[in-house]
C-alpha atoms as a PDB file:
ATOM      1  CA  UNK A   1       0.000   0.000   0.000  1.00  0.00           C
ATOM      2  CA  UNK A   2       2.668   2.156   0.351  1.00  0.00           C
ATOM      3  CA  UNK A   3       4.268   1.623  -2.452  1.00  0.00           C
ATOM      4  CA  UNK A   4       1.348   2.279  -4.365  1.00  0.00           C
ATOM      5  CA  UNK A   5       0.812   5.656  -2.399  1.00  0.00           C
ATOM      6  CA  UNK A   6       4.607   6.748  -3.352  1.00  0.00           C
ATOM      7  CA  UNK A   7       4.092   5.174  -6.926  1.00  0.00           C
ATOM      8  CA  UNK A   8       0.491   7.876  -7.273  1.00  0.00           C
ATOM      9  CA  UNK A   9       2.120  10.694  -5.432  1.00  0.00           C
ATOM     10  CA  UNK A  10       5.128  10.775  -7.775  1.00  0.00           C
ATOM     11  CA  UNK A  11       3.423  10.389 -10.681  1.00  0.00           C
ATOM     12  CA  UNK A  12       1.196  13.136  -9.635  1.00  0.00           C
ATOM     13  CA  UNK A  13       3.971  15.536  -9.517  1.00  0.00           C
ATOM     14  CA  UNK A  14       5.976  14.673 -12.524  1.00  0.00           C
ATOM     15  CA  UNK A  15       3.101  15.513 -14.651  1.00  0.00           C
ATOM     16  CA  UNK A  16       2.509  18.764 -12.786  1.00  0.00           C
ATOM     17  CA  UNK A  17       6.458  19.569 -13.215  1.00  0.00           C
ATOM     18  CA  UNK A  18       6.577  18.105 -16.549  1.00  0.00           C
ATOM     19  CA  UNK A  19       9.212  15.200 -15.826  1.00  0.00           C
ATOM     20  CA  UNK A  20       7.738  12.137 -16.117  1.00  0.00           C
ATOM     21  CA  UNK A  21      10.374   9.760 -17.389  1.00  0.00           C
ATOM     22  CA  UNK A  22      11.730   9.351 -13.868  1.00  0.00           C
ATOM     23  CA  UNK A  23       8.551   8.727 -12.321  1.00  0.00           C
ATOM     24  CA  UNK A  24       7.107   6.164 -14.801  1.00  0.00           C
ATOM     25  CA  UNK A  25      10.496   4.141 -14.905  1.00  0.00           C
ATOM     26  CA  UNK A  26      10.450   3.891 -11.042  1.00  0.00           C
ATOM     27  CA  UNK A  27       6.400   2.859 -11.338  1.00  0.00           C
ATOM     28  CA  UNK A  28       7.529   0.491 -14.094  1.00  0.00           C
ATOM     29  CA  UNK A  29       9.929  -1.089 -12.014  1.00  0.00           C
ATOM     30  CA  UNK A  30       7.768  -1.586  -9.251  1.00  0.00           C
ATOM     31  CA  UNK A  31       4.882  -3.276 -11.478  1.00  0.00           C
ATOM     32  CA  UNK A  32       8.163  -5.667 -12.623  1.00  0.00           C
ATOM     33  CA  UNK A  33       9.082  -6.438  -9.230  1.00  0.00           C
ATOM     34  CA  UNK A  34       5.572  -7.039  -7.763  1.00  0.00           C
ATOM     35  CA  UNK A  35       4.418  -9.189 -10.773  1.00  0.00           C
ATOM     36  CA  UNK A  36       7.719 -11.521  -9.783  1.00  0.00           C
ATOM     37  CA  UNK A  37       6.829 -11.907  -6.319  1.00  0.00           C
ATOM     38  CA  UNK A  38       3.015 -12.709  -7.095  1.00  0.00           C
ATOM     39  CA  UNK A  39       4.412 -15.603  -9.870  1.00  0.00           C
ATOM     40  CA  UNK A  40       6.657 -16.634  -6.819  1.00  0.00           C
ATOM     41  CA  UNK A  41       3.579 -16.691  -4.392  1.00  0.00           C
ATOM     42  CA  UNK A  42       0.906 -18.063  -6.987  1.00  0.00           C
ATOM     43  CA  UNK A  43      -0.968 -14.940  -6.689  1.00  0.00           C
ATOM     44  CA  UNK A  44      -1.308 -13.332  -9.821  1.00  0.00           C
ATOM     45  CA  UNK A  45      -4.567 -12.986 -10.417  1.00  0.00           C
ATOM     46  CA  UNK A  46      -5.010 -10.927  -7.136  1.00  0.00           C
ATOM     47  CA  UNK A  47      -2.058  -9.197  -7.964  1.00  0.00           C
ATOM     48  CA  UNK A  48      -3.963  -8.196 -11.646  1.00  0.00           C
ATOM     49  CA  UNK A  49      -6.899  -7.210 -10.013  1.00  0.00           C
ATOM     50  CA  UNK A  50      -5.415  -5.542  -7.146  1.00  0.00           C
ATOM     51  CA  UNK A  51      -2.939  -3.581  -9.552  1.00  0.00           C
ATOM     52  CA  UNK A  52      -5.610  -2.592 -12.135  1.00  0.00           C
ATOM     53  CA  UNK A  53      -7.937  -0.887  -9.010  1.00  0.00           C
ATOM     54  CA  UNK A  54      -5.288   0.736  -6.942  1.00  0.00           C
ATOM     55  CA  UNK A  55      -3.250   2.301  -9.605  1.00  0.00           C
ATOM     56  CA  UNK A  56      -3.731   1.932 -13.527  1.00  0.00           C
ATOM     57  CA  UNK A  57      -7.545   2.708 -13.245  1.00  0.00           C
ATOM     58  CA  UNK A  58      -6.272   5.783 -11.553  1.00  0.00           C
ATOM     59  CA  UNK A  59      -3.490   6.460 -14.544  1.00  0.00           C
ATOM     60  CA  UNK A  60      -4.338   9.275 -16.748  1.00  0.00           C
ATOM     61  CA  UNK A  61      -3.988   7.498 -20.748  1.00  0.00           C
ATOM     62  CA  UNK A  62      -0.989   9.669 -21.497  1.00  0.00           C
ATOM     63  CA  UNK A  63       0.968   8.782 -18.129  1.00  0.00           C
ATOM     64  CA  UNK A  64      -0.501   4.433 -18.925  1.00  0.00           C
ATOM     65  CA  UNK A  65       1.125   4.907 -22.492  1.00  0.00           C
ATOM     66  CA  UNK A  66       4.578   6.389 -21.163  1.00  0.00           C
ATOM     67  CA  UNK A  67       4.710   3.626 -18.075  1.00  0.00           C
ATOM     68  CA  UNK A  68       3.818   0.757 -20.830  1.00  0.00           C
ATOM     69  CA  UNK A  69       6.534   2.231 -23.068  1.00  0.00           C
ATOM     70  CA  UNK A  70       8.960   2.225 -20.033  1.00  0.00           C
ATOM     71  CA  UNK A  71       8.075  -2.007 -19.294  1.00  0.00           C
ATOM     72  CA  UNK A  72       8.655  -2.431 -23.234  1.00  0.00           C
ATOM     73  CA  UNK A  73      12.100  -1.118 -22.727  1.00  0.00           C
ATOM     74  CA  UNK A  74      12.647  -3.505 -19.817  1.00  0.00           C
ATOM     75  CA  UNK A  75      11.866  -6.473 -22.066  1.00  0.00           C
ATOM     76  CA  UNK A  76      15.442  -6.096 -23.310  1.00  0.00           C
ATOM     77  CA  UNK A  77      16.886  -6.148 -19.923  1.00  0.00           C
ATOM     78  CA  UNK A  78      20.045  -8.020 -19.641  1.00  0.00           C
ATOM     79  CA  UNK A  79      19.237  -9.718 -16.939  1.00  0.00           C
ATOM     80  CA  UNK A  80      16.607 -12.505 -18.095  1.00  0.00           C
ATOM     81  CA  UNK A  81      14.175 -12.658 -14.824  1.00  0.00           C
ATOM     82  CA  UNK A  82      13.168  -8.495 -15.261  1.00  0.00           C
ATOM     83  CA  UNK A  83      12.958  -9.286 -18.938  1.00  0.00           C
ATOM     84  CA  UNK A  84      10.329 -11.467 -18.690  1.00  0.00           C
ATOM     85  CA  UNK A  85       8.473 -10.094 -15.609  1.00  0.00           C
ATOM     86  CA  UNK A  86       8.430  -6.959 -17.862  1.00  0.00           C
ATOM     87  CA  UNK A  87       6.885  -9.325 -20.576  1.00  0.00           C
ATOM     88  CA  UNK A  88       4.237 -10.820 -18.210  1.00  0.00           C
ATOM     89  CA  UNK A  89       3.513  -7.139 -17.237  1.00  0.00           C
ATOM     90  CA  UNK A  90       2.424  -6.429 -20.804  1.00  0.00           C
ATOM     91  CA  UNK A  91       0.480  -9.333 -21.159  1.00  0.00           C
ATOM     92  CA  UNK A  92      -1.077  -9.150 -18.299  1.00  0.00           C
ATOM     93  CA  UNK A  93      -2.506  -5.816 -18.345  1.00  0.00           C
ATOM     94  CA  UNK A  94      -5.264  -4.655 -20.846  1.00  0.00           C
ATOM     95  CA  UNK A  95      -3.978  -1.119 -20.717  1.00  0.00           C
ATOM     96  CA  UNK A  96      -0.462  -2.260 -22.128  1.00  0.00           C
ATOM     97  CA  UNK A  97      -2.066  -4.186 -24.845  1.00  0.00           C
ATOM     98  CA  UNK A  98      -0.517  -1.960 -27.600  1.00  0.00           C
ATOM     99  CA  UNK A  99       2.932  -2.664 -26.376  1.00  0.00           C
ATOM    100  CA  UNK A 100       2.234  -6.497 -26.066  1.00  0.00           C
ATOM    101  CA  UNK A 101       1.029  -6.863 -29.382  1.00  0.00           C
ATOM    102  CA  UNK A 102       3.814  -5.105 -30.939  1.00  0.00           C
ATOM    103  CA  UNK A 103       6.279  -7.056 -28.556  1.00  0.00           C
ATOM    104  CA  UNK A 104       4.510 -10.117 -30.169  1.00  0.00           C
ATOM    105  CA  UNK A 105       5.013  -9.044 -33.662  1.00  0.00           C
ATOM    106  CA  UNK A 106       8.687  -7.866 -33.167  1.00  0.00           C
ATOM    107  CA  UNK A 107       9.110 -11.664 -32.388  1.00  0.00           C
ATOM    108  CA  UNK A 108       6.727 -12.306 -35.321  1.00  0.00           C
ATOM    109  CA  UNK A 109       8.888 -10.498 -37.731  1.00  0.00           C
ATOM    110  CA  UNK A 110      12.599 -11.694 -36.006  1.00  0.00           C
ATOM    111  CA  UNK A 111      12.882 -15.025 -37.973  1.00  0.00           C
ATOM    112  CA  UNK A 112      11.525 -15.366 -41.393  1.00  0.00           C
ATOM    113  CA  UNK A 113      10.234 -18.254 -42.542  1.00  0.00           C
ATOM    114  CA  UNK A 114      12.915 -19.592 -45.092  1.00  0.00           C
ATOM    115  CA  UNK A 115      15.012 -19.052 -41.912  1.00  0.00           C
ATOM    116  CA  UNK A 116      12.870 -21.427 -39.875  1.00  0.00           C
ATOM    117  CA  UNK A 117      12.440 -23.963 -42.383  1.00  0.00           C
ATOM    118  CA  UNK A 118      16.317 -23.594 -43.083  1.00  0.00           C
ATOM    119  CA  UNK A 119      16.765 -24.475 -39.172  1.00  0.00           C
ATOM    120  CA  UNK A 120      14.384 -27.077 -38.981  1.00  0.00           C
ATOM    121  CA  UNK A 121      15.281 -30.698 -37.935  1.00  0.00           C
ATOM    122  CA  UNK A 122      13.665 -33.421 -38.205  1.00  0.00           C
ATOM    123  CA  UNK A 123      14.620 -37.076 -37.121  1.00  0.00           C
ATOM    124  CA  UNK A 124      14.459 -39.391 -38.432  1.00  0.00           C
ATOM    125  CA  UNK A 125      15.782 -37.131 -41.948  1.00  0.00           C
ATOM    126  CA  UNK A 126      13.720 -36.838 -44.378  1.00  0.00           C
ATOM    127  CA  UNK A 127      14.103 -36.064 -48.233  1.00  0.00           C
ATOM    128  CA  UNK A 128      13.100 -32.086 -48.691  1.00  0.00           C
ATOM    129  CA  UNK A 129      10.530 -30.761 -50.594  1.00  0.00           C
ATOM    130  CA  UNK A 130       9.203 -28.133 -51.838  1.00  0.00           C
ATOM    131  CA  UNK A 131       5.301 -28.252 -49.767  1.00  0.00           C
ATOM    132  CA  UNK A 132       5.641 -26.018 -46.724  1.00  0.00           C
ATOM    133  CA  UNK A 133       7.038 -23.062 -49.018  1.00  0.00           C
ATOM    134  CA  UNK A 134       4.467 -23.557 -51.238  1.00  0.00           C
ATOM    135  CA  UNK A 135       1.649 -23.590 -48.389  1.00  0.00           C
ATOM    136  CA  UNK A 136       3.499 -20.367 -47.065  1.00  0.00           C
ATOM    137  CA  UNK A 137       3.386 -18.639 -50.137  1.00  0.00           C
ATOM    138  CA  UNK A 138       0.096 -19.240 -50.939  1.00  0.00           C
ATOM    139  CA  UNK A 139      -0.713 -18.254 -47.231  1.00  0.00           C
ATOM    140  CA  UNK A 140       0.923 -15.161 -47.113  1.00  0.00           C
ATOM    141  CA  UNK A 141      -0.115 -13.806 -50.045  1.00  0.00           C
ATOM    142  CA  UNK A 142      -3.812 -13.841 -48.629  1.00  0.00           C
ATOM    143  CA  UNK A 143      -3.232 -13.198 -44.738  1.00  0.00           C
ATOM    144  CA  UNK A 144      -1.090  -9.971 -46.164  1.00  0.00           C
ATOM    145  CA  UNK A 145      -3.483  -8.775 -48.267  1.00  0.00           C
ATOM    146  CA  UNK A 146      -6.641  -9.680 -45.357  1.00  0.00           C
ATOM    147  CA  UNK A 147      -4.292  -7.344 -42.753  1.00  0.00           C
ATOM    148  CA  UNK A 148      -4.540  -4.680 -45.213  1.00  0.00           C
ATOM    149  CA  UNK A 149      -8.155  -4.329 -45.470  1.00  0.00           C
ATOM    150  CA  UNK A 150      -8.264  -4.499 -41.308  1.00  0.00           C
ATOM    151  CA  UNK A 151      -5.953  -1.759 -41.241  1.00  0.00           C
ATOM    152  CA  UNK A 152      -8.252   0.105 -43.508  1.00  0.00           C
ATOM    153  CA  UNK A 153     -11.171  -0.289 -41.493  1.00  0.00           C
ATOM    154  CA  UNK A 154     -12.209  -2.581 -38.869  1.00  0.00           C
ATOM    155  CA  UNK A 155     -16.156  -2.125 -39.649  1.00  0.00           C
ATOM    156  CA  UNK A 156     -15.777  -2.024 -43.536  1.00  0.00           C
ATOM    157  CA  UNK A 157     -13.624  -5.708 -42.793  1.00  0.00           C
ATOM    158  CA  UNK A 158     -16.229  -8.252 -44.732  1.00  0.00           C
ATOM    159  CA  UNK A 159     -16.335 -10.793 -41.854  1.00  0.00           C
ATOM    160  CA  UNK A 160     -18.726 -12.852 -43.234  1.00  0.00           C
ATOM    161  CA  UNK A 161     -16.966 -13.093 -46.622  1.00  0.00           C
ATOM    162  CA  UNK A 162     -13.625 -14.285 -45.116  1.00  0.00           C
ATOM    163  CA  UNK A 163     -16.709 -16.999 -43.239  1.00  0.00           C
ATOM    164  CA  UNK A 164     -17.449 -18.089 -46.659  1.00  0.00           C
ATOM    165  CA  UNK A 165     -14.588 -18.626 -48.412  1.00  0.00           C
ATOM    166  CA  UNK A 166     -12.932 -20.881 -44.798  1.00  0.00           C
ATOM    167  CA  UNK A 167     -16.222 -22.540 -44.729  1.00  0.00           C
ATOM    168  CA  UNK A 168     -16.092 -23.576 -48.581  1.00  0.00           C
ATOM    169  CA  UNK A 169     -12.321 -24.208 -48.710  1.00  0.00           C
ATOM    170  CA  UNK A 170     -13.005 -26.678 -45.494  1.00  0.00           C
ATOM    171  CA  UNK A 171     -15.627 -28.304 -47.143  1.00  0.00           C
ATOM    172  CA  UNK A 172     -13.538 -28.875 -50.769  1.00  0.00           C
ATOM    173  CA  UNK A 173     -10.613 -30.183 -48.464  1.00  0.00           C
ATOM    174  CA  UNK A 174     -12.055 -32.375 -46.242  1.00  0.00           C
ATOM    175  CA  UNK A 175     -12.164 -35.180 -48.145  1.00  0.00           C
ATOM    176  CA  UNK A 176      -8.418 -35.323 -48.807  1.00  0.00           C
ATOM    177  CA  UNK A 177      -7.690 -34.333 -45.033  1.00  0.00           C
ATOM    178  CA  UNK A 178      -5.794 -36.786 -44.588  1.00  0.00           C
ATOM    179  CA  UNK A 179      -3.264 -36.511 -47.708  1.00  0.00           C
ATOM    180  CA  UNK A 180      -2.805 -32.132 -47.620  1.00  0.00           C
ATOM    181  CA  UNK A 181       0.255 -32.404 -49.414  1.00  0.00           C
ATOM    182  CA  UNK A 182      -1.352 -32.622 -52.273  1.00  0.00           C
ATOM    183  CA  UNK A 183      -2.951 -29.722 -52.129  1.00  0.00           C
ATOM    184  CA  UNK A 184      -0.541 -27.676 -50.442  1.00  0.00           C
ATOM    185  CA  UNK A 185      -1.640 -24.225 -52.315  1.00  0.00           C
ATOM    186  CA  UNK A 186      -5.376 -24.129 -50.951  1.00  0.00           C
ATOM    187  CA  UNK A 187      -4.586 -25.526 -47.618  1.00  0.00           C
ATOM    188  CA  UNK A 188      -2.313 -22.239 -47.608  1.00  0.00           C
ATOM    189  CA  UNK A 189      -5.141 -20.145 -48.558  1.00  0.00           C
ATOM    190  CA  UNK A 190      -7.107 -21.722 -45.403  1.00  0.00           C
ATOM    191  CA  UNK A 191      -4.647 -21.264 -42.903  1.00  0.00           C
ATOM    192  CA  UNK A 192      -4.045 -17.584 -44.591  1.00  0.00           C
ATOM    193  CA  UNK A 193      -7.970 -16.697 -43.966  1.00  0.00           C
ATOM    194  CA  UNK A 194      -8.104 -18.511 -40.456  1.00  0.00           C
ATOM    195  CA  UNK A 195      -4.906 -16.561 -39.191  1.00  0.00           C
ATOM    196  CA  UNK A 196      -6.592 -13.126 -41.085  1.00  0.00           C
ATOM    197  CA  UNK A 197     -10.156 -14.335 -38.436  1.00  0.00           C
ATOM    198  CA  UNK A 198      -7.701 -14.756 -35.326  1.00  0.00           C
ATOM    199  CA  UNK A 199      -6.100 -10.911 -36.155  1.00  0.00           C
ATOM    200  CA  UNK A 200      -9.531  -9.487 -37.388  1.00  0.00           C
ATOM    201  CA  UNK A 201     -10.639 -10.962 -34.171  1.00  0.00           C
ATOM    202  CA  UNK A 202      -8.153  -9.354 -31.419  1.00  0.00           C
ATOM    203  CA  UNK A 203      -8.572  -5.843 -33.022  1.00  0.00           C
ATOM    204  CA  UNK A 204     -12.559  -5.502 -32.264  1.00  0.00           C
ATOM    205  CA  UNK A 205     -13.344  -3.043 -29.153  1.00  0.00           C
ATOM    206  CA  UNK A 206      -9.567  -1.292 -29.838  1.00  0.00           C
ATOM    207  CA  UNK A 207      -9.883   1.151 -32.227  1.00  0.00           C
ATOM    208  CA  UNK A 208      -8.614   1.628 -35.925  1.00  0.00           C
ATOM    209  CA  UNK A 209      -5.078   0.921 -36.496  1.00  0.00           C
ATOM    210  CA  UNK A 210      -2.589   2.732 -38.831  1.00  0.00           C
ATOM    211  CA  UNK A 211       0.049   0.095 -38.741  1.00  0.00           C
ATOM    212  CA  UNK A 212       0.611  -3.563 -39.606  1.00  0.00           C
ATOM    213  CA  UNK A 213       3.147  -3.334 -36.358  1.00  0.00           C
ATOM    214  CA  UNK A 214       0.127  -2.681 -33.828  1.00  0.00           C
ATOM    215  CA  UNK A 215      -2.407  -5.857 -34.918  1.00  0.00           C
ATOM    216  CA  UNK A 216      -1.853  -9.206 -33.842  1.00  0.00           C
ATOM    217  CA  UNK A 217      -0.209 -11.900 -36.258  1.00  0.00           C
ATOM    218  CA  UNK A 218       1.391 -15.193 -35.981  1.00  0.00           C
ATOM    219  CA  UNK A 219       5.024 -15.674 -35.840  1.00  0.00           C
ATOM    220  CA  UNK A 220       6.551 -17.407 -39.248  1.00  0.00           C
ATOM    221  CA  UNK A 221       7.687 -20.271 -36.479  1.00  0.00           C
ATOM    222  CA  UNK A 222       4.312 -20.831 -35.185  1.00  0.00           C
ATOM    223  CA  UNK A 223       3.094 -21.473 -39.116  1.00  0.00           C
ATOM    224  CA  UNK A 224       6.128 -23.537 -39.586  1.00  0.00           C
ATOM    225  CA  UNK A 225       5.002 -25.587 -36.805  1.00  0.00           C
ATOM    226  CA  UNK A 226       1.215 -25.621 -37.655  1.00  0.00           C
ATOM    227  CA  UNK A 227       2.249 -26.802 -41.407  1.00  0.00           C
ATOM    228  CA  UNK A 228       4.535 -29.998 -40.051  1.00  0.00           C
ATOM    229  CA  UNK A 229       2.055 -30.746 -37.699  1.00  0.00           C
ATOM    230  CA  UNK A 230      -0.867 -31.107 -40.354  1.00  0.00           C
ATOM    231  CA  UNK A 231       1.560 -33.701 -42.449  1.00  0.00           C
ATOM    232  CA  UNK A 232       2.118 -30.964 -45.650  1.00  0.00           C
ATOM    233  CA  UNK A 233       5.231 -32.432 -46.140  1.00  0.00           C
ATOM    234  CA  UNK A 234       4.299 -35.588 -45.713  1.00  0.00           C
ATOM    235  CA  UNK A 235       2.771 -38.551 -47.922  1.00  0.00           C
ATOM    236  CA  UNK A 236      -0.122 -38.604 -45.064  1.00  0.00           C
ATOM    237  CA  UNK A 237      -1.398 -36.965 -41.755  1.00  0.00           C
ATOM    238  CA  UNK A 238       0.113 -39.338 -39.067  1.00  0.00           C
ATOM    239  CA  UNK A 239       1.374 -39.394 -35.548  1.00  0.00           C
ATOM    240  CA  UNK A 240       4.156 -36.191 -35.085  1.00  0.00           C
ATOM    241  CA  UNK A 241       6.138 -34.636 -31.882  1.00  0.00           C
ATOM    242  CA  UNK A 242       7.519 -31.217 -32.361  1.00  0.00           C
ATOM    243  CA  UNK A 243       9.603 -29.049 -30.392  1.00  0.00           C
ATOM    244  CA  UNK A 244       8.780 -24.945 -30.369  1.00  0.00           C
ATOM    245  CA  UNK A 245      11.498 -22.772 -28.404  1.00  0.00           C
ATOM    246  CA  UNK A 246      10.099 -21.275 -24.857  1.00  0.00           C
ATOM    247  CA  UNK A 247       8.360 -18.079 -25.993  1.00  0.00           C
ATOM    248  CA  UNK A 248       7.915 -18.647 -30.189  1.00  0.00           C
ATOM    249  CA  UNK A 249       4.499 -20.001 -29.435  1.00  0.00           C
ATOM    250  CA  UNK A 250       3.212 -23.326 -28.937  1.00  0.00           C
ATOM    251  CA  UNK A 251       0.069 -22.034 -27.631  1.00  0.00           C
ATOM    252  CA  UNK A 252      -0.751 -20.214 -31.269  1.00  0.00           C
ATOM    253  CA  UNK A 253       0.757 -22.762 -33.066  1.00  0.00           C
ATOM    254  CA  UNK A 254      -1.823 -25.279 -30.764  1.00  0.00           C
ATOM    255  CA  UNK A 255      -4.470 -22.998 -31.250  1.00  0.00           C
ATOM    256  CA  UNK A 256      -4.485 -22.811 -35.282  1.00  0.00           C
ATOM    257  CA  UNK A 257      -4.037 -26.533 -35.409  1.00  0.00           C
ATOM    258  CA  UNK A 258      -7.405 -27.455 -33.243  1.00  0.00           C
ATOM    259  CA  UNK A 259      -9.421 -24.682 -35.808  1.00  0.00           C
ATOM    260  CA  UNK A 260      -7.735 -26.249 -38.662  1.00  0.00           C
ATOM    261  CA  UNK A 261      -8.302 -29.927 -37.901  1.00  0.00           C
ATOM    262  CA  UNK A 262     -11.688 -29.107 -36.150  1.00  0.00           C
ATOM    263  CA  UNK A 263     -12.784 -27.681 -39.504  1.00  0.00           C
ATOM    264  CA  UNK A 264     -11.800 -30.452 -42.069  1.00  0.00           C
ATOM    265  CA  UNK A 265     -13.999 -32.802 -39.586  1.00  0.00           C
ATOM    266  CA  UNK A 266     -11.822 -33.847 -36.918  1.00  0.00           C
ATOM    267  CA  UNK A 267     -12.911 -33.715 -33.264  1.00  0.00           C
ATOM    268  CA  UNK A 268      -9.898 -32.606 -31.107  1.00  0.00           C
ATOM    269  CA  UNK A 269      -8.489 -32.656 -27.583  1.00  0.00           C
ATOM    270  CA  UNK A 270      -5.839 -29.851 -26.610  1.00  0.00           C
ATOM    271  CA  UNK A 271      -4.037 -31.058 -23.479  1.00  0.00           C
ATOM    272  CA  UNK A 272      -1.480 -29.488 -21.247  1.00  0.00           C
ATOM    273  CA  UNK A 273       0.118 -30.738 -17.712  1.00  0.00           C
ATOM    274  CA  UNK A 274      -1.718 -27.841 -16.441  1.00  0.00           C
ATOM    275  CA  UNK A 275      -5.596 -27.067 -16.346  1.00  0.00           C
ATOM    276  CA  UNK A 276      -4.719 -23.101 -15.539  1.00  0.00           C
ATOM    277  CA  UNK A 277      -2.522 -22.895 -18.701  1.00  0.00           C
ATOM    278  CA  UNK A 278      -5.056 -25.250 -20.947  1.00  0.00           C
ATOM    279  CA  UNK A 279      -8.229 -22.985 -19.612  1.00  0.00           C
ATOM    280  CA  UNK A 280      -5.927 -19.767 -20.461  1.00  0.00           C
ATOM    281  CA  UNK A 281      -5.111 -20.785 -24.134  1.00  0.00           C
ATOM    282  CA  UNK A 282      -8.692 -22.414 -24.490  1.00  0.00           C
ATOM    283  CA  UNK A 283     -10.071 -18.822 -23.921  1.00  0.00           C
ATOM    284  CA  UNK A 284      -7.155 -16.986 -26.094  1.00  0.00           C
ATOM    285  CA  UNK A 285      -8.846 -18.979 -28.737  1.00  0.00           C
ATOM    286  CA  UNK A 286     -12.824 -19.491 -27.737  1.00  0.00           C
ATOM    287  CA  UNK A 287     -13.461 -16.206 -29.646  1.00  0.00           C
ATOM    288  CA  UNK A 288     -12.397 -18.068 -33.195  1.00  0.00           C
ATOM    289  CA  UNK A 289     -13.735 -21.245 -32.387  1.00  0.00           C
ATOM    290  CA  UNK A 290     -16.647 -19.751 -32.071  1.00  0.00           C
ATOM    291  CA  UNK A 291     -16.343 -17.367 -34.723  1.00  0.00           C
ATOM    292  CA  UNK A 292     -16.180 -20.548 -37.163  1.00  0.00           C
ATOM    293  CA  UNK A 293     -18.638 -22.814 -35.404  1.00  0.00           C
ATOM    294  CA  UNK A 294     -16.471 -25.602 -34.115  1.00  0.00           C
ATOM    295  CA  UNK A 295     -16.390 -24.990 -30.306  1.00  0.00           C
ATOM    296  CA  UNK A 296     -18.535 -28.279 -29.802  1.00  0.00           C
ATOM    297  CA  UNK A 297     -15.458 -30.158 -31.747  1.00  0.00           C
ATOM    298  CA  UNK A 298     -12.183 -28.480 -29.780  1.00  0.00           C
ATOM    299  CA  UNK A 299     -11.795 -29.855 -26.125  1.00  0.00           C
ATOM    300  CA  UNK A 300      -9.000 -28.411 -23.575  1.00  0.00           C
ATOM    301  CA  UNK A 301      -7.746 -30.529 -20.686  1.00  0.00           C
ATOM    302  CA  UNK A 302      -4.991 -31.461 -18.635  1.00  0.00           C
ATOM    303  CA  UNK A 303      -3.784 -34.773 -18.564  1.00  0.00           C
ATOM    304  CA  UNK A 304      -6.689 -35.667 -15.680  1.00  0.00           C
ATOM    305  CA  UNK A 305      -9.242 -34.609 -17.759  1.00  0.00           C
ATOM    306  CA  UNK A 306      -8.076 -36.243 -20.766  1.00  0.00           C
ATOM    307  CA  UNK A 307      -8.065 -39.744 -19.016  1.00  0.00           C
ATOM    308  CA  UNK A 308     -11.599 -38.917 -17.256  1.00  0.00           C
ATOM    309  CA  UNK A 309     -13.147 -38.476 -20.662  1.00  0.00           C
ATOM    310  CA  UNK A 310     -11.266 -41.689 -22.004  1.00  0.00           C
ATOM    311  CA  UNK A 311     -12.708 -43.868 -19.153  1.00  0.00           C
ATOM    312  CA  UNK A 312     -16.376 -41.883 -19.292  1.00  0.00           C
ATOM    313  CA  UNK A 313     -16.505 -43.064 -23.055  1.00  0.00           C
END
């Protein structure tokens, strides 16, 4: 409490004196150290709440942006711990969403995707091919030119054209769900309009944006991953374990999957060790699930659940 008192009053008085760099850097390093000790304690969710009422409700917009902008520049701390409290801090908070999405995208835009697929391993070896660069051609041409329009307009963004075309390009695929390689070109143009749905989605209730920086996208690694998972490389969809790097997205890369499967006719179960993280991604998601219709086909669960179900059936 008094923290937060010292954290108000000098914020209050930089603004009046027209120094407010200090100020916000010391309120941004408290936020940073408090978020630690609430992941430390479990507590996080009172710490949100508790946060959010006693001090950012109370933040002017102009003193939230330059705080927010302060956190961002502690995400390249040198020292790994404040680097990703300062992470979790943008995440967490609804009135640092700007800065989280355009941490997300810096990430997005760090490895490209001939990179990736350049770094890929696989075991055992396989002979290369030429699929997943043609499904990520095909799916960036249409996700790039699908940002463009949302950037244009949110409420000119034809929604229930982008429905259509998922819905038909599902229904022509389905049949040969289990053999996507060869069709590697339209399965791009699905997973193009499903990821354009997902960023179309997470812009409604912000505003307009001017910049392909400040709307969400996936990260080339996360498509990668979404690609060798669905078999596109492959003579058939079969059994596959993949590896994504702490913080490139296995949740996203999760997420796309279960839409992708769930609409060429596939019930699927999501499961994680944990029930808090599979509820969390399960609701990062719920939004285009439902968007598409397929919530009744997408299950999250830990491994408890999972085995409940199993036994139930």
């Amino acid at each position: 409490q008094q923290c937060l008192s010292e954290a108000r009053e000098r914020l209050t008085v930089a603004r009046s004196d027209g120094m407010t760099t200090e100020a916000e850097e010391t309120v941004a390093r408290m936020l940073i150290k408090g978020y630690a000790v609430a992941v430390e304690l479990g507590v996080t969710d009172r710490y949100k709440r508790w946060m959010e009422k006693s001090l950012l409700e109370k933040m002017a917009d102009d003193v939230q942006h330059l705080v927010g902008a302060s956190i961002m520049q502690k995400t390249l701390d040198k020292e790994e711990p404040v680097a990703t409290a300062a992470r979790g801090i943008l995440t967490m908070f609804p009135a640092f969403a700007t800065f989280s999405i355009e941490l997300f995208n810096a990430k997005a835009g760090s490895v490209s995707f001939a990179s990736a697929l350049a770094t890929m391993e696989c075991r055992p070896t396989r002979p290369f091919n030429d699929n997943l660069a043609t499904v990520f051609e095909a799916y960036n041409e249409v996700y790039s030119a699908e940002v463009n329009k949302i950037i244009q307009g949110l409420r000119a963004y034809p929604k229930g054209e982008l429905r259509q075309r998922v819905v038909a390009l599902a229904t022509e695929l389905a049949p040969h769900a289990g053999q996507l390689n060869q069709h590697c070109a339209k399965f791009g143009l699905l997973f193009g309009l499903v990821a354009s749905a997902w960023t179309y989605l997470s812009c409604l209730g912000k505003g307009d944006f001017q910049e392909r920086k400040s709307v969400l996208q996936p990260h080339n690694t996360q498509v990668l991953g979404v690609c060798r998972l669905m078999g596109l490389d492959e003579a058939a969809l079969g059994n596959h374990l993949i590896q994504i790097n702490t913080g490139e997205g296995k949740s996203v890369a999760l997420g796309f999957t279960a839409v992708l499967l769930s609409l060429l006719g596939f019930s699927v179960d999501v499961v994680c060790y944990s029930s808090y993280l599979s509820e969390r991604d399960y609701q990062e998601f719920k939004q285009l699930f439902q968007f598409f219709g397929v919530e009744h086909f997408v299950t999250y669960s830990d491994f408890d659940g999972l085995s409940s179900s199993i036994l139930k059936s």
